[in-house]
Every structure is written in structure tokens, then in C-alpha cells.
Protein backbone atom coordinates (compact mmCIF):
# COMPACT_ATOMS: atom_id res chain seq x y z
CA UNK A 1 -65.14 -67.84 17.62
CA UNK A 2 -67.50 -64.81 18.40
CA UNK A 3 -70.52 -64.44 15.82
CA UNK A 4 -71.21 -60.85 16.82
CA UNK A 5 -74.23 -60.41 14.29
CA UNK A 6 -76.00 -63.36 16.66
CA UNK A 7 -78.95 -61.93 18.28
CA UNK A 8 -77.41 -63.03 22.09
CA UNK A 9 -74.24 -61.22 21.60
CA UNK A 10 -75.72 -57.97 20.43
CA UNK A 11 -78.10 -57.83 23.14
CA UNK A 12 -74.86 -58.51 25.54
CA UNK A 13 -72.93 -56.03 23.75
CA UNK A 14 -75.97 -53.45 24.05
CA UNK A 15 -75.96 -54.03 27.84
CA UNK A 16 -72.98 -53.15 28.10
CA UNK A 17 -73.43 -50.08 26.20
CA UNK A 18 -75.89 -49.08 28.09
CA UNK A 19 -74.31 -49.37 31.08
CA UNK A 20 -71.10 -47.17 29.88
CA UNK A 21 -73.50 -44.54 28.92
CA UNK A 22 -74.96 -44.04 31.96
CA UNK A 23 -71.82 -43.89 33.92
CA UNK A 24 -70.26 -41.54 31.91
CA UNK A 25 -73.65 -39.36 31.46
CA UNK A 26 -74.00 -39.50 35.86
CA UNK A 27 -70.35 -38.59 35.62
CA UNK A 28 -70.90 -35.42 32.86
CA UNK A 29 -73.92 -34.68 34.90
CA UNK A 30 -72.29 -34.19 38.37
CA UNK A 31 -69.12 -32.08 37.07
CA UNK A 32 -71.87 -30.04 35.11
CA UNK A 33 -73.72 -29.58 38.10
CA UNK A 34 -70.94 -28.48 40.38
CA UNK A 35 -69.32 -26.17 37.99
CA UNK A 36 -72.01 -23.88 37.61
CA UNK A 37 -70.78 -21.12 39.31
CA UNK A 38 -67.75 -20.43 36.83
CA UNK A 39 -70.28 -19.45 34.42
CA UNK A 40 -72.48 -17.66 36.68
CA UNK A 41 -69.94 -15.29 37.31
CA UNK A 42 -69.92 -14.04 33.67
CA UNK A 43 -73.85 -13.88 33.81
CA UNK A 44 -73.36 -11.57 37.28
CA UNK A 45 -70.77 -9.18 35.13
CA UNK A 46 -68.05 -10.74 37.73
CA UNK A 47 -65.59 -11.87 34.78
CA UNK A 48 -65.37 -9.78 31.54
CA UNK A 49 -67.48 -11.78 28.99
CA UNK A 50 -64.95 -12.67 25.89
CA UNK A 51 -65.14 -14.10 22.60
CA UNK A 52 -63.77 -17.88 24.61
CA UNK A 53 -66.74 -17.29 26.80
CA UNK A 54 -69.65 -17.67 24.19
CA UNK A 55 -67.32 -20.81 22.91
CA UNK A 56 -67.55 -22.31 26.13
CA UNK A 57 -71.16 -22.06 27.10
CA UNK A 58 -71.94 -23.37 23.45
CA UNK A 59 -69.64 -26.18 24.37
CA UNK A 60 -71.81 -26.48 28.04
CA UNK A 61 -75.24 -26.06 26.61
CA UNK A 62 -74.60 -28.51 23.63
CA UNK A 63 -72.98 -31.17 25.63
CA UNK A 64 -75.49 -31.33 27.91
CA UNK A 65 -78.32 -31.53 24.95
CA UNK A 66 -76.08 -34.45 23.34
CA UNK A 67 -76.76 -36.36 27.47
CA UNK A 68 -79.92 -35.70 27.24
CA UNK A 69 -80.67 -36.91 23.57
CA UNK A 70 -78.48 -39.83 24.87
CA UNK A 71 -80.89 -40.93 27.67
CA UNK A 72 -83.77 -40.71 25.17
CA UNK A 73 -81.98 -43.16 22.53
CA UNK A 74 -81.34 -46.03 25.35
CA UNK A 75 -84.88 -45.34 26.69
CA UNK A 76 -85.68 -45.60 22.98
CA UNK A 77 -89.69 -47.17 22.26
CA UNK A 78 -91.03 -48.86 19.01
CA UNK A 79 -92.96 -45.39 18.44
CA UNK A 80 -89.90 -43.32 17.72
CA UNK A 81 -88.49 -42.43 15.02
CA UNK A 82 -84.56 -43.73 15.79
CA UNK A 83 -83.11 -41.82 13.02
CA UNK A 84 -84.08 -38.92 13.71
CA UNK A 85 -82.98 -39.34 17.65
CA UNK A 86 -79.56 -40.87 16.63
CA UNK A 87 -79.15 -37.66 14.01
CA UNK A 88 -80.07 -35.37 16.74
CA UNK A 89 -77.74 -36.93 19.15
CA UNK A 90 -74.83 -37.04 16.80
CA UNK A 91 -75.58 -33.71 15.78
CA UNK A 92 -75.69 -31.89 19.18
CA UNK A 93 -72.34 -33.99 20.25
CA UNK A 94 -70.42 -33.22 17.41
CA UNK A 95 -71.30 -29.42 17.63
CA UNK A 96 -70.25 -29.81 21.34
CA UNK A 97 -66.95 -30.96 20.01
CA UNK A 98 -66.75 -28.78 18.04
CA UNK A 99 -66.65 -25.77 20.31
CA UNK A 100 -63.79 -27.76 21.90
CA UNK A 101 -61.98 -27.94 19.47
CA UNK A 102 -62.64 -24.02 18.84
CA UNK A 103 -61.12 -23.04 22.14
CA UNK A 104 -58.21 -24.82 21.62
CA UNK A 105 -58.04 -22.81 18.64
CA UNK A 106 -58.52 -19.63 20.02
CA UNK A 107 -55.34 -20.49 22.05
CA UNK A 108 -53.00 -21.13 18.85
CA UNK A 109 -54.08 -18.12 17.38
CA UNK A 110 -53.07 -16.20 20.57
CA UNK A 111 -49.74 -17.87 20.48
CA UNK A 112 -48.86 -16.98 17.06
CA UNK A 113 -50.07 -13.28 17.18
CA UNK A 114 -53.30 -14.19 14.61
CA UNK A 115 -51.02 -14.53 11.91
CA UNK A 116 -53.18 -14.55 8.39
CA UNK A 117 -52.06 -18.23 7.40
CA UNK A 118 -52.68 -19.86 10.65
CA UNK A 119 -56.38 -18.51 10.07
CA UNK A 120 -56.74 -19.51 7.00
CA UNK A 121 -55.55 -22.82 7.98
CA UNK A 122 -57.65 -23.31 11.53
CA UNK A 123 -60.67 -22.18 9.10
CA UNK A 124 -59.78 -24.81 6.59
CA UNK A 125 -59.37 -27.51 9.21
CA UNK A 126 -62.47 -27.06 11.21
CA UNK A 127 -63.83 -26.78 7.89
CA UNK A 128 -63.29 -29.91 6.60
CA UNK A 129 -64.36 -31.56 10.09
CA UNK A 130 -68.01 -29.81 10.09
CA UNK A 131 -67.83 -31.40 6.12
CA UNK A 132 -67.29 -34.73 7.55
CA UNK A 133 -69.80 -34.64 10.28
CA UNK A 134 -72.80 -33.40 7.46
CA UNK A 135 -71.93 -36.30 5.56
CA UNK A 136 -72.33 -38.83 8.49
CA UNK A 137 -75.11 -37.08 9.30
CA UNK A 138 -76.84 -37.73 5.64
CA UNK A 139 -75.20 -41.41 5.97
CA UNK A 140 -76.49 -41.89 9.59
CA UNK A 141 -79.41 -44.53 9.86
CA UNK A 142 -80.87 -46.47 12.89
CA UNK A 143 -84.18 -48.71 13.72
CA UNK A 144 -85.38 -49.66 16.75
CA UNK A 145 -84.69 -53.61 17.77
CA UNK A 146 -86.84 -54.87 20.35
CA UNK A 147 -84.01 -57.33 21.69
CA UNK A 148 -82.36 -54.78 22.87
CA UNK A 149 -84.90 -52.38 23.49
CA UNK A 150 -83.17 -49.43 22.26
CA UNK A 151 -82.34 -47.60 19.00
CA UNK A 152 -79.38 -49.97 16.97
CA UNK A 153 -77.37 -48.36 13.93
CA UNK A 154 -77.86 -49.63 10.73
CA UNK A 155 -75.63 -47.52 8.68
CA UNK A 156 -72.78 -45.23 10.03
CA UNK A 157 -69.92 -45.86 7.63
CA UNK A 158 -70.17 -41.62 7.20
CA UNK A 159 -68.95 -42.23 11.27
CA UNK A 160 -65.29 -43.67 10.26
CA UNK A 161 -64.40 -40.67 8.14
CA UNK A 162 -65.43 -38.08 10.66
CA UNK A 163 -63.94 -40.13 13.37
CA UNK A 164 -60.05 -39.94 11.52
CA UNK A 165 -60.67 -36.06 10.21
CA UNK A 166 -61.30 -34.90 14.08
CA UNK A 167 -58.54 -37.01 15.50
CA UNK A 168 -56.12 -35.25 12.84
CA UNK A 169 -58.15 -32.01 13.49
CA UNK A 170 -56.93 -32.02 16.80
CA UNK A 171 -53.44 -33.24 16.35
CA UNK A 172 -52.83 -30.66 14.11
CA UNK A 173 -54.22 -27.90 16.12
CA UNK A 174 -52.04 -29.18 19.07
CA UNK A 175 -48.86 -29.27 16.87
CA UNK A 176 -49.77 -25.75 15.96
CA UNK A 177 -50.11 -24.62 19.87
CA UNK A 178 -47.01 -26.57 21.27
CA UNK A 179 -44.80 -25.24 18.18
CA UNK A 180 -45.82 -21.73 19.06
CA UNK A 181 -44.94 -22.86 22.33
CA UNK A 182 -41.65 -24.05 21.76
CA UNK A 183 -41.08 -20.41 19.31
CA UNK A 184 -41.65 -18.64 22.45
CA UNK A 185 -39.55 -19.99 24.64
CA UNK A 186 -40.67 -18.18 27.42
CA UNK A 187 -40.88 -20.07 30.52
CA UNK A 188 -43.29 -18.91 33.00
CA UNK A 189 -46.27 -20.20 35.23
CA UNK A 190 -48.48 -19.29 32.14
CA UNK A 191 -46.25 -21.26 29.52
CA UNK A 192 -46.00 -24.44 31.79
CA UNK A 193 -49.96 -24.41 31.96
CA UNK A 194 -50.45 -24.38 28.32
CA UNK A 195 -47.75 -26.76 27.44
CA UNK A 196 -48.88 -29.12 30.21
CA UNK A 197 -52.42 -29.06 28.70
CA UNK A 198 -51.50 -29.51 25.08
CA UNK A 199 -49.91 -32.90 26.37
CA UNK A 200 -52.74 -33.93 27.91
CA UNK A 201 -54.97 -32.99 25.31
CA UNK A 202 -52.74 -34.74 22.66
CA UNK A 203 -52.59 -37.79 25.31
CA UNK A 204 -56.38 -37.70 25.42
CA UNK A 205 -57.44 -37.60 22.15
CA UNK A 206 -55.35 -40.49 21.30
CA UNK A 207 -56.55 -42.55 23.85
CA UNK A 208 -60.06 -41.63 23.09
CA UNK A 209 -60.22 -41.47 19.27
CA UNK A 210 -57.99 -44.84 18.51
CA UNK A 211 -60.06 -47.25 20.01
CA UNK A 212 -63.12 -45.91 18.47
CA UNK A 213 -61.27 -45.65 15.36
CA UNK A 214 -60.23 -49.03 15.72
CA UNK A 215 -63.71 -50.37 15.83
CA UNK A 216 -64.92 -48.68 13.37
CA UNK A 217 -62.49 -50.01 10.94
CA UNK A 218 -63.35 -53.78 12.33
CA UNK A 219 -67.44 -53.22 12.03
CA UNK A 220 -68.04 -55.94 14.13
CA UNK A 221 -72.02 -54.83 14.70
CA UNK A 222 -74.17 -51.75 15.23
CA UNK A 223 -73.80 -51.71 18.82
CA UNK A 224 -69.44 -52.15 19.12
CA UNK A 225 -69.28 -49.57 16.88
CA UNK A 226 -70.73 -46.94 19.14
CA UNK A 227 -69.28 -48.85 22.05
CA UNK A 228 -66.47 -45.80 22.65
CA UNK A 229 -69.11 -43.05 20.93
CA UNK A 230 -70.23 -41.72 24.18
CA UNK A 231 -66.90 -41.95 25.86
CA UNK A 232 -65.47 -39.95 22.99
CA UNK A 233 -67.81 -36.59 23.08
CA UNK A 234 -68.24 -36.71 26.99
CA UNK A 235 -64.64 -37.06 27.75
CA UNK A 236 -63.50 -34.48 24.96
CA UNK A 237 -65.88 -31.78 25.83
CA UNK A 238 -65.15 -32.17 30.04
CA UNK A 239 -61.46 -31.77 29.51
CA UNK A 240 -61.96 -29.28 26.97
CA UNK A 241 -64.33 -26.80 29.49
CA UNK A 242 -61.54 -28.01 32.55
CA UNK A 243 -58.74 -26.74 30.48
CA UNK A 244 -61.00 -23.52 29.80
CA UNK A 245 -61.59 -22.75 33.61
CA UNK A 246 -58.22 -23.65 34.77
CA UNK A 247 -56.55 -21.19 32.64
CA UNK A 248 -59.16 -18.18 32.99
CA UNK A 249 -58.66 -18.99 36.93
CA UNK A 250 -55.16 -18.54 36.61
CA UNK A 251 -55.06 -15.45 34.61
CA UNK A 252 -57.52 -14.10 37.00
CA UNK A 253 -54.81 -14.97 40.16
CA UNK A 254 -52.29 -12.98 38.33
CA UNK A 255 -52.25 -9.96 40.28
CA UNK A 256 -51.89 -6.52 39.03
CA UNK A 257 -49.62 -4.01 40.93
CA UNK A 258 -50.83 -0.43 40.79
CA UNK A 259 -48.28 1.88 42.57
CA UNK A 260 -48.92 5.52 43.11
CA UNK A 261 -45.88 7.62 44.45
CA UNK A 262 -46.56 11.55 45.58
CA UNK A 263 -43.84 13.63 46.96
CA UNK A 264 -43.47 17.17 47.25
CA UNK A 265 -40.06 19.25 45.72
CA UNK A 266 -39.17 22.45 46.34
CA UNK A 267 -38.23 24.22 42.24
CA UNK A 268 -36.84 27.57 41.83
CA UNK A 269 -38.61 29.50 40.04
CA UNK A 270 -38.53 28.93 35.98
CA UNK A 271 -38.04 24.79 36.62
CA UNK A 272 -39.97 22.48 35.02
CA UNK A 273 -42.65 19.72 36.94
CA UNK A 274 -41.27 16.11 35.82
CA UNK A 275 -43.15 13.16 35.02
CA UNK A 276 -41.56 9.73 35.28
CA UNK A 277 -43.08 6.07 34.29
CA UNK A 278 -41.74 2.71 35.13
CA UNK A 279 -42.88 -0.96 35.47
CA UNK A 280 -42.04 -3.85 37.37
CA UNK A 281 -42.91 -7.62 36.06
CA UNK A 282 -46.10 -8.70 37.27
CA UNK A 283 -47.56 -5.88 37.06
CA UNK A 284 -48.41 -2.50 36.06
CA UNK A 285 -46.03 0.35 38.33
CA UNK A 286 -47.01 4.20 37.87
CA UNK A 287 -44.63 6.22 39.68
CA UNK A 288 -46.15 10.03 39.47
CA UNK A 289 -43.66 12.82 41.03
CA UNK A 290 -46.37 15.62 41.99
CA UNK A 291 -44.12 19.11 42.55
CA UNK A 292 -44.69 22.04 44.17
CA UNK A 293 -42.69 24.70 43.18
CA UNK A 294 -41.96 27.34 45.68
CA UNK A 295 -39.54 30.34 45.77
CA UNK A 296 -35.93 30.10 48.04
């Protein structure tokens, strides 16, 4: 049988942490660094900046503040304060996920034509989410251990409760978007790309929330509780900004069909010049009759 508060097994156990985290952080760090022109194109006045757009470059900016904290707490030394490094890493990646979670919002509310209860109830969930990260973040404790030479948690049982309120967070959001979805009924290239990423975000948080979840509940030590912390935030906030880009990018391919018609009519005298509108799916179609009335 595993004793997993033994001294040898933490330090294993921390290794291995370690190790995770920078994978995942070298992973977050290379599709942060070749993604930068998306963004630049809003800075350039290319794409029309939006209400999604702030969202996202909070998401950006905060993830990559969460990496960085994270380096500092494995590179942790007895001088620093590991409380306040654990509080401002937790901090910065929850706020990250936040803004994730925000632009999946944004998309319900589209799909249900920002109907007044479906505010009132996104409000109310991410709400009670922020509520459960400022209690782990009161809860949150951690002290360096020189075993390990890095930054250990002694208390995150605030971490469970937050951990169960964002995985139903998201679930319910998701419900929301795929029943508005479904209400619609409108299959196009549009619909398939929301529906397709609603799966896969439903997929994803599952797969990322129930082992950590899972752990959580079994509070083996400090360090297995964290074990799927970083995987959580990093994974969460990448597919969140992917799912962002890919469907700006496809509005943007849409194209828009502006048709301009002139032809000249001989009147009699007395008629009337006609104007005449129509549209074509796909597009926007102005069809403008100009006339030039002329005596017979």
C-alpha cells in the first residue's frame, strides 16, 4: 500500500508535477506565440473590435500571467512568500477561465436573441463561480518544503467546491447553447460549427474537470491534488481562444455580395422612375433601375 504523506512519495509525486507543468506551459507558450497575429489584426483596425474581442484578450493576457506565476511557484525559494504566489497563480488562472467561460456565454445569448431570463441566469451562474473562487482564495494556503524544492499546498479544501461549481458552470452554459441550437433548427455551415464546438467543449470539460475532481475528493497529499490543476486552466483557456478564432475566421470567409444593376428606359412623359430591392442568400443584392425618361 502507497503512504502518500511519506516524504519519498511526495517528492516523486512533485517531480512529476513539475514535469506536467512544464510541458503543458512550453505547449501554451508556443500556440501563444504563433497566434499572435489574430489579435494583431484588431490592434491594426483590420477586424472590427467587439465586445468578444476585449473577452478574449483578457482571456490571452491572463492566461499567460497564470504561466508565468506558474514557473515562479516550481522555481519557488525558501525566501518567498508561497501563499501569496499560489493566491496569485490561482487568481490570474481562474480569471483566465473565467473569460472562457464568458465567451461561451456571449454565444448563448446570441442564440437565444438576449432574452431577459437567460441573463439573469448566465449572471447568476458566473456569479456563483467568481463566489466560489474568493472563497478558495481566502481558504488557499501553501509553504515552501525544501524536499521538493517548490511551493506545496497546505490547505485548498476552498479548491473542491470551485472545482464542481465551474464544471456545472459550464455544463449548464453548454446545455443552454446546444438547446438554442436544437430551437433553431437551422442547418448551415455556421450551425454545424457551433454545435460541433459545444460537443467538444462539453467533451473537454469532462475530461478535464473529473479527474481533478476526483482527486480532490480522495486528498491523497498537497501535491496529487494539484496534479490535473495546470492541465485544467491551460487546456480550458487554449480551446476556449481556438473556438474564438475559428468562428470569427469563418464569419469573416462569409462573403458579402453587393450587386449594382443600371439600365437605361425610355418613359413617356408623366411616368414614374421605379425603384426595386431584392436579396439573394449569402449576401446582400441591390438591384437599382436608373431611368431616363425621354419623349417618343
Amino acid at each position: 500500500m502507497v503512504h502518500w504523506n511519506d516524504i519519498s512519495v511526495i517528492r516523486t509525486d512533485s517531480l512529476v508535477l513539475t514535469k506536467l507543468a512544464h510541458a503543458l506551459i512550453g505547449a501554451f507558450l508556443w500556440e501563444w506565440s504563433t497566434t499572435c497575429h489574430f489579435e494583431w489584426q484588431f490592434y491594426t483596425g483590420r477586424r472590427p473590435w467587439r465586445l468578444s474581442t476585449t473577452v478574449y484578450l483578457l482571456c490571452r493576457y491572463l492566461a499567460l500571467y497564470a504561466v508565468v506565476c506558474n514557473l515562479i511557484v516550481l522555481s519557488a525559494t525558501p525566501s518567498m512568500n508561497c501563499t501569496v504566489l499560489v493566491r496569485m497563480l490561482m487568481c490570474s488562472a481562474c480569471m483566465s477561465t473565467n473569460c472562457g467561460t464568458t465567451l461561451i456565454a456571449l454565444r448563448a445569448l446570441a442564440l437565444w436573441r438576449k432574452n431577459i431570463f437567460l441573463i439573469v441566469a448566465l449572471v447568476a451562474l458566473l456569479l456563483t463561480n467568481l463566489t466560489s473562487q474568493i472563497i478558495d482564495f481566502t481558504l488557499l494556503s501553501s509553504e515552501y518544503e525544501s524536499s521538493t524544492s517548490g511551493c506545496i499546498p497546505t490547505e485548498n479544501t476552498g479548491l473542491r467546491l470551485q472545482v464542481f461549481v465551474a464544471l456545472g458552470t459550464d455544463m449548464s452554459l453548454l446545455i443552454l447553447i446546444l438547446v438554442g441550437l436544437y430551437c433553431q433548427c437551422q442547418p448551415s455551415s455556421l450551425w454545424k460549427i457551433l454545435f460541433s464546438q459545444g460537443l467538444l467543449w462539453i467533451a473537454l470539460a469532462a475530461i478535464v474537470y473529473v479527474p481533478l475532481a476526483v482527486f480532490m475528493c480522495l486528498n491523497l497529499n498537497g501535491v496529487m491534488n494539484d496534479i490535473f490543476l495546470n492541465l485544467s486552466y491551460i487546456t480550458l483557456d487554449t480551446c476556449a481562444m481556438r473556438m474564438h478564432r475559428g468562428l470569427v475566421e469563418h464569419a469573416d470567409s462569409v462573403p458579402s455580395v453587393s450587386i449594382s444593376i443600371v439600365s437605361s428606359v425610355q418613359f413617356r412623359p408623366g411616368e414614374s422612375v421605379a425603384t426595386q430591392s431584392s436579396g439573394i442568400p449569402g449576401g446582400n443584392v441591390a438591384l437599382t433601375l436608373g431611368h431616363t425618361p425621354t419623349g417618343l
